[in-house]
Protein backbone atom coordinates (compact mmCIF):
# COMPACT_ATOMS: atom_id res chain seq x y z
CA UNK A 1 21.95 -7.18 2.18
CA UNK A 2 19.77 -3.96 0.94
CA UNK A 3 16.99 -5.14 -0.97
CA UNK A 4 14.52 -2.56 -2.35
CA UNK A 5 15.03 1.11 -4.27
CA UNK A 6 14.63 4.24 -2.04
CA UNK A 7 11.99 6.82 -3.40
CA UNK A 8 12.96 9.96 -4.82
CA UNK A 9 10.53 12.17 -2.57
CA UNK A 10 11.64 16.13 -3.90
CA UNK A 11 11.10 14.68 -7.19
CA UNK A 12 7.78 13.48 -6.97
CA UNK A 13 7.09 16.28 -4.75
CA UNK A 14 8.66 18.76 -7.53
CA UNK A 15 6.29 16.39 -10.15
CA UNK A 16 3.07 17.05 -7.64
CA UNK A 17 3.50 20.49 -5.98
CA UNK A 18 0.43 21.19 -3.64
CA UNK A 19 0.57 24.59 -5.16
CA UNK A 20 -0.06 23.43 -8.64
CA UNK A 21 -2.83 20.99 -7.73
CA UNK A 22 -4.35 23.74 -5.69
CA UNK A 23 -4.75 26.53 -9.05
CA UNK A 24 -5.86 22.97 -11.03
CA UNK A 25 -8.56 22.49 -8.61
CA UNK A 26 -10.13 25.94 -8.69
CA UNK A 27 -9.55 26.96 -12.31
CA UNK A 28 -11.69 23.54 -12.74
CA UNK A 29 -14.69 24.73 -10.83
CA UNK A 30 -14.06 28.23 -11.84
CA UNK A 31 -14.83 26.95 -15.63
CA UNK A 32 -17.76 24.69 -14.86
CA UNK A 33 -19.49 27.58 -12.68
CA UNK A 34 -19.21 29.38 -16.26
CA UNK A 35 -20.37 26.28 -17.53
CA UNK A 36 -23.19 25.24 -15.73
CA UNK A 37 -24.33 28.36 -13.14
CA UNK A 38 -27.02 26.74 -11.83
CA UNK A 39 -25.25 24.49 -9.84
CA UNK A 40 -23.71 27.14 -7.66
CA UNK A 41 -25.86 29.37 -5.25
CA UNK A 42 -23.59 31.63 -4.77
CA UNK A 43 -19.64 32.47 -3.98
CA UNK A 44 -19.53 29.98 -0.75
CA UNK A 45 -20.98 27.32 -3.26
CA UNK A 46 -18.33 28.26 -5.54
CA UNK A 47 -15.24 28.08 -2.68
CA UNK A 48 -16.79 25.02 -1.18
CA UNK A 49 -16.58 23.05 -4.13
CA UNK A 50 -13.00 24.18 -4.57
CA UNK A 51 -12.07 23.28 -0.92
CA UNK A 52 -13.70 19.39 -1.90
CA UNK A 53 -11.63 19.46 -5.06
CA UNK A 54 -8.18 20.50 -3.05
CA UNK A 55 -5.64 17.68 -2.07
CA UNK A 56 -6.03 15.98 0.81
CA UNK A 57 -4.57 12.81 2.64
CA UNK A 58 -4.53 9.87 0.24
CA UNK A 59 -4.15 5.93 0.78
CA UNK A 60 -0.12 5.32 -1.34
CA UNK A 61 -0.67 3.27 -4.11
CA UNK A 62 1.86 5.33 -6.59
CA UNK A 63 4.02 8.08 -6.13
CA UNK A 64 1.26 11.27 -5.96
CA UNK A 65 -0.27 10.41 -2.80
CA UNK A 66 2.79 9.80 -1.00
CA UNK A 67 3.92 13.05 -2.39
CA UNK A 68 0.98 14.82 -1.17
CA UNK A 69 1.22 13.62 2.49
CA UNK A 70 4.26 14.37 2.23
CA UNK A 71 3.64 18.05 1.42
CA UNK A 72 0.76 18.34 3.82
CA UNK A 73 2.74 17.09 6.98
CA UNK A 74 5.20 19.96 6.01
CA UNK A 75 2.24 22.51 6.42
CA UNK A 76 1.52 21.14 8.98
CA UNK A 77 4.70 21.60 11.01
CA UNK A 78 5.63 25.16 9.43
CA UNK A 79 1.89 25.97 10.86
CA UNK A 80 2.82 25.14 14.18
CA UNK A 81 0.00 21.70 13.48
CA UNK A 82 1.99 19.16 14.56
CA UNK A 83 0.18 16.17 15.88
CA UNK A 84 1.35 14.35 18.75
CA UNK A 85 3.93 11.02 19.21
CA UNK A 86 6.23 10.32 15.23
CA UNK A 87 6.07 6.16 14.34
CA UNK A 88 9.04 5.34 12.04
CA UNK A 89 7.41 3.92 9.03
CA UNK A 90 8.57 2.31 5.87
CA UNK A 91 5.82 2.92 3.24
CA UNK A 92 5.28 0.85 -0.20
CA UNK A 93 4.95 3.08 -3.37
CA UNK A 94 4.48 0.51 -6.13
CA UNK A 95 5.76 -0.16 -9.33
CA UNK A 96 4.34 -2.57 -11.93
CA UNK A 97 5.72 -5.68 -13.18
CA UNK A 98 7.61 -8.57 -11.61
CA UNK A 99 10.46 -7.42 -9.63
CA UNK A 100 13.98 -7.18 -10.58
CA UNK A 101 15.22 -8.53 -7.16
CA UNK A 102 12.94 -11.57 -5.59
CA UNK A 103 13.57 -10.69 -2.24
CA UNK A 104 11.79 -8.18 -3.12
CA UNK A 105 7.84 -6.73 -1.12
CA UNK A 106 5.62 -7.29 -3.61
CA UNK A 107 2.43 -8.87 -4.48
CA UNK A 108 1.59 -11.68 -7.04
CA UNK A 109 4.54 -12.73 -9.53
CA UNK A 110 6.68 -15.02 -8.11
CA UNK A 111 7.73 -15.37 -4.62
CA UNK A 112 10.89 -15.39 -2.48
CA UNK A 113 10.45 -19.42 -1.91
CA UNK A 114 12.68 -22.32 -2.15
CA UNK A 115 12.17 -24.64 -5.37
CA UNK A 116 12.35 -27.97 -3.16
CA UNK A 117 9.75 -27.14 -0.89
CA UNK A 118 5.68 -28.60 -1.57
CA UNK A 119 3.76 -25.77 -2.71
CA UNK A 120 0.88 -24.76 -0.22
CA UNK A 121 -2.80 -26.31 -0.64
CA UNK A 122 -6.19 -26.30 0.42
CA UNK A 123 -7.80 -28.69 1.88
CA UNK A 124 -9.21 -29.66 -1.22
CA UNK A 125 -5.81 -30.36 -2.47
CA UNK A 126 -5.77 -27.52 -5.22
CA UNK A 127 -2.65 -25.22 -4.54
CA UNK A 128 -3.12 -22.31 -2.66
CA UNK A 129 -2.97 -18.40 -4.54
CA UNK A 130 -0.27 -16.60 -3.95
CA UNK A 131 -1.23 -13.14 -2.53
CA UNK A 132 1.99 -10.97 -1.56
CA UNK A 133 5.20 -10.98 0.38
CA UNK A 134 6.72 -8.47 2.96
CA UNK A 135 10.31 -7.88 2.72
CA UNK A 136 11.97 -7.46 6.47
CA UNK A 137 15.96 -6.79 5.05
CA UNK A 138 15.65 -3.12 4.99
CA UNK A 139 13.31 -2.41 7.89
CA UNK A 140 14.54 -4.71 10.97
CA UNK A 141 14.65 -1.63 12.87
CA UNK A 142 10.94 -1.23 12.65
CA UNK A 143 9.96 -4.33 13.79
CA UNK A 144 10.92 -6.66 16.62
CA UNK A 145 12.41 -9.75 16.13
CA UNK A 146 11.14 -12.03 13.55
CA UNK A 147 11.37 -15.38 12.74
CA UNK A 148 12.48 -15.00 9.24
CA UNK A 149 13.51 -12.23 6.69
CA UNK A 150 10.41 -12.35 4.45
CA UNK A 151 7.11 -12.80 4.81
CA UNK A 152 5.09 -15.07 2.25
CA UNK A 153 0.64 -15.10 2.29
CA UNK A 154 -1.66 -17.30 0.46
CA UNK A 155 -5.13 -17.19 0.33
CA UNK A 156 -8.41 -16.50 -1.78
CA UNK A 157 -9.92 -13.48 -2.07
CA UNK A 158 -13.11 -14.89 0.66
CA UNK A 159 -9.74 -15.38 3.15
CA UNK A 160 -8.16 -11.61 2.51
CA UNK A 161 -11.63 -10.09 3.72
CA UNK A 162 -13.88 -12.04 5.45
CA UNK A 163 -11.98 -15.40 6.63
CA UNK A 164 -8.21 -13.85 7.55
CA UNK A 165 -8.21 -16.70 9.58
CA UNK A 166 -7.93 -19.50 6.90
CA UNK A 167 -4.88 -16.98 5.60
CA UNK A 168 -1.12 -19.02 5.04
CA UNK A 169 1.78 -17.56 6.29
CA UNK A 170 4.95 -18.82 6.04
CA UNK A 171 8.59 -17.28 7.34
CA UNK A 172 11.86 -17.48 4.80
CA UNK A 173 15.21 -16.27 5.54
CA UNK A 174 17.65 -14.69 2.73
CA UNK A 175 19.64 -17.28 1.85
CA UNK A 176 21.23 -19.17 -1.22
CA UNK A 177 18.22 -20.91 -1.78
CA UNK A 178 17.61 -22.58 -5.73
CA UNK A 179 13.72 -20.38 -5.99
CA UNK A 180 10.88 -21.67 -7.38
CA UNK A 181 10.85 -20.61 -11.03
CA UNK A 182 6.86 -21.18 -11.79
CA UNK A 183 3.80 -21.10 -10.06
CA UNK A 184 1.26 -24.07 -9.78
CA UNK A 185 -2.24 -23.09 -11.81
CA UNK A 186 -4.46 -21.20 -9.00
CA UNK A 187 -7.52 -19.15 -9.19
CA UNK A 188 -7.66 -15.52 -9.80
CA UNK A 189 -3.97 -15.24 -10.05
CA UNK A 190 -2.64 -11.39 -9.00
CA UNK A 191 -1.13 -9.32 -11.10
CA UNK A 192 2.39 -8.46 -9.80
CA UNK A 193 3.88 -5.38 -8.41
CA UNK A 194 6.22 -4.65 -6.48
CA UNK A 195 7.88 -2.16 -3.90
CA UNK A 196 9.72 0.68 -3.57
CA UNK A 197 10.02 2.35 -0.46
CA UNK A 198 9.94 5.56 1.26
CA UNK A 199 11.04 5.90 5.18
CA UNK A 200 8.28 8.05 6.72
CA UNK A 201 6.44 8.75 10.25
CA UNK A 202 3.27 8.01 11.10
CA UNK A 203 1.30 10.65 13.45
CA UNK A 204 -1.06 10.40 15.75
CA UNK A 205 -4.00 11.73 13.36
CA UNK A 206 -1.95 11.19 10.23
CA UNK A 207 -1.58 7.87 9.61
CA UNK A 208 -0.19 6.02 6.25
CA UNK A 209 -2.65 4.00 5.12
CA UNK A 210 -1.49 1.48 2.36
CA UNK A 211 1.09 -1.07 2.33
CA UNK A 212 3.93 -0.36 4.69
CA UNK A 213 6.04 -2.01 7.43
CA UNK A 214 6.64 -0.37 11.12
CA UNK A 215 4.62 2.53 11.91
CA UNK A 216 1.01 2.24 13.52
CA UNK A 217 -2.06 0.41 12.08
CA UNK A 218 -4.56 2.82 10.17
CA UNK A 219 -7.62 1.25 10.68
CA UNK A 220 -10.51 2.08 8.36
CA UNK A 221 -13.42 0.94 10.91
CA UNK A 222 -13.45 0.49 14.57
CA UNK A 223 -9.91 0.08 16.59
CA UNK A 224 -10.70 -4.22 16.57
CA UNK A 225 -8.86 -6.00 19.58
CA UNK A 226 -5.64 -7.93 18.68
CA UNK A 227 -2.98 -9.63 19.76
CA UNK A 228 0.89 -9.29 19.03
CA UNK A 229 2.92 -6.57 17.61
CA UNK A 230 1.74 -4.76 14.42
CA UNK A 231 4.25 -5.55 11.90
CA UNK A 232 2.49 -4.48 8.19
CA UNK A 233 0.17 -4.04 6.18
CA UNK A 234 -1.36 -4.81 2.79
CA UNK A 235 -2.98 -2.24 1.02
CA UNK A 236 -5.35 -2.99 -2.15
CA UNK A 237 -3.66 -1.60 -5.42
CA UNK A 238 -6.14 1.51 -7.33
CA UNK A 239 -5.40 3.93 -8.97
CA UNK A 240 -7.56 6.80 -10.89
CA UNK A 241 -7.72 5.80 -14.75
CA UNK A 242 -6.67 9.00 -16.02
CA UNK A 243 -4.10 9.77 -13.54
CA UNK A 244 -0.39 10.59 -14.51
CA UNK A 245 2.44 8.64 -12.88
CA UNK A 246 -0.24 5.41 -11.95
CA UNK A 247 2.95 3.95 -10.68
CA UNK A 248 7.02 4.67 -9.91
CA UNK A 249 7.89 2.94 -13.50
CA UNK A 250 4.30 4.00 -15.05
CA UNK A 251 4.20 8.04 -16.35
CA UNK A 252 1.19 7.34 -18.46
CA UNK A 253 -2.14 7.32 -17.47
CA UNK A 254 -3.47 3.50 -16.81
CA UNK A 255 -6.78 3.60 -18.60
CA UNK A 256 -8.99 0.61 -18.16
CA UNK A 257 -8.92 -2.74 -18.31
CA UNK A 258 -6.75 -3.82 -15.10
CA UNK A 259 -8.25 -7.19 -13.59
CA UNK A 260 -6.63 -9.33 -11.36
CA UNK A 261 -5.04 -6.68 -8.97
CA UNK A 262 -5.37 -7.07 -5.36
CA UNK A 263 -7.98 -5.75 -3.86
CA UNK A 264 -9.24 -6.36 -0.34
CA UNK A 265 -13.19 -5.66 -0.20
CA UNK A 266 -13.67 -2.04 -1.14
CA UNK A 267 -10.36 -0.80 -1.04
CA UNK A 268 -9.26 -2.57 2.12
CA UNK A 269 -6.09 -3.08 4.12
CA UNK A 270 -4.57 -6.60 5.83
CA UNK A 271 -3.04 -6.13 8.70
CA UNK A 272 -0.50 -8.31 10.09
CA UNK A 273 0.75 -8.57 13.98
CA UNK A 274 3.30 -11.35 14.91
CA UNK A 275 2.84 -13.06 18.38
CA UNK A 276 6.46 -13.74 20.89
CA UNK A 277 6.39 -17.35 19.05
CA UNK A 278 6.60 -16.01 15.51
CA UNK A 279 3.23 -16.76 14.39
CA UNK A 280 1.37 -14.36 12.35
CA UNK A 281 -2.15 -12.88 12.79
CA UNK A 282 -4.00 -10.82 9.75
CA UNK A 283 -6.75 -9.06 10.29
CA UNK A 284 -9.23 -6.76 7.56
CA UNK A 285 -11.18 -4.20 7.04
CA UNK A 286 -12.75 -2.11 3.61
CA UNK A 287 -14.49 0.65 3.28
């Protein structure tokens, strides 16, 4: 069973040419030296500025920054740059709304979970949020051998950053199951996404960061010490206000207000390693 959409990398890449976002970035500080000389000493100020303005690697959240890696691993190889060992990677470009299939990656809306079962709960008794789900079905070959097909986490924002520990994790398989159709009342409730992937590599020193199955972690402070297989990850969901394309099924600019999506600390990641007996392990970090 194939689950999720495949991203259409030339066009996003055609969309977000490194070319075009290069002449964008100096004709920009080109008119604001006219503007406003006296913030540039001289030519070198002038270029520097222009180098700080120039793509560079970006976390995925929507389909520019995976376009831009993209472009700049390409460089990289046709310069002769290439970095070391490739890690087969399946990365998450989102796209906003509940999705169309529930099997689905995604995070908040509803989740790939059988109606029958007893929804999760603190130990206060009040249900347990439900954060996100990783979809296995289309990336087994990244991954050893799980315990189930999807991935389903629950916790409070306190749990995602500082507390990964007090994290729920629970294992489905794909199967005829009747779904829950409605979630119990929580907390802070996330808005939903969900995913659409793009089969990548991770490099040595250029690593996807965002959400993704396979591949290697990209940690954002110290290399922590961990146990089990890295599986995943769970990256927080922002995106610039005024940017184009915020998402796969968004071309207009998003524009503010946008509560209730996930975010991990300052733009932090969850990552998730699975021990030989199934059992899951998250671990975060922000910036």
């Amino acid at each position: 069973m194939s689950a999720h959409e495949r991203l259409d990398i030339a066009r996003w890449i055609h969309e977000f040419p490194l070319s075009r976002l290069r002449a964008e970035a100096r004709d920009y500080v080109v008119q604001r030296r006219q503007e406003l000389p006296q913030e540039y000493a001289d030519d070198q100020a002038v270029e520097k500025h222009i180098q700080l303005m120039c793509p560079k690697w970006e976390i995925v959240v929507g389909p520019k920054s995976v376009a831009v890696n993209e472009q700049l691993k390409e460089e990289a190889l046709a310069s002769g740059r290439y970095p070391g060992s490739r890690f087969a990677t399946d990365v998450v470009i989102w796209a906003k709304g509940e999705s169309p299939n529930r099997s689905f990656t995604k995070i908040g809306g509803l989740p790939y979970r059988p109606s029958g079962s007893p929804w999760p709960r603190e130990v206060t008794g009040k249900p347990q949020r439900f954060i996100a789900q990783l979809s296995f079905v289309d990336s087994r070959d990244l991954v050893p051998r799980l315990p189930g097909d999807i991935l389903l986490i629950f916790g409070d924002d306190d749990a995602l950053l500082g507390e990964p520990e007090r994290l729920l994790f629970e294992w489905w398989p794909i199967a005829s199951h009747s779904l829950v159709s409605e979630m119990p009342a929580v907390d802070a409730p996330l808005a939903p996404f969900y995913a659409v992937l793009h089969r990548t590599e991770d490099w040595d020193s250029a690593i996807f960061e965002g959400t993704k199955i396979g591949g290697v972690p990209k940690y954002i402070q110290e290399q922590p010490s961990t146990s089990g297989a890295f599986i995943g990850a769970i990256g927080s969901i922002s995106v610039a206000t005024d940017a184009p394309h915020p998402f796969v099924n968004v071309a207009e600019p998003r524009g503010w207000p946008h509560e209730n999506d996930l975010m991990i600390g300052d733009m932090g990641s969850l990552y998730l390693f699975v021990g030989r007996d199934g059992n899951v392990q998250g671990l975060s970090q922000c910036y």
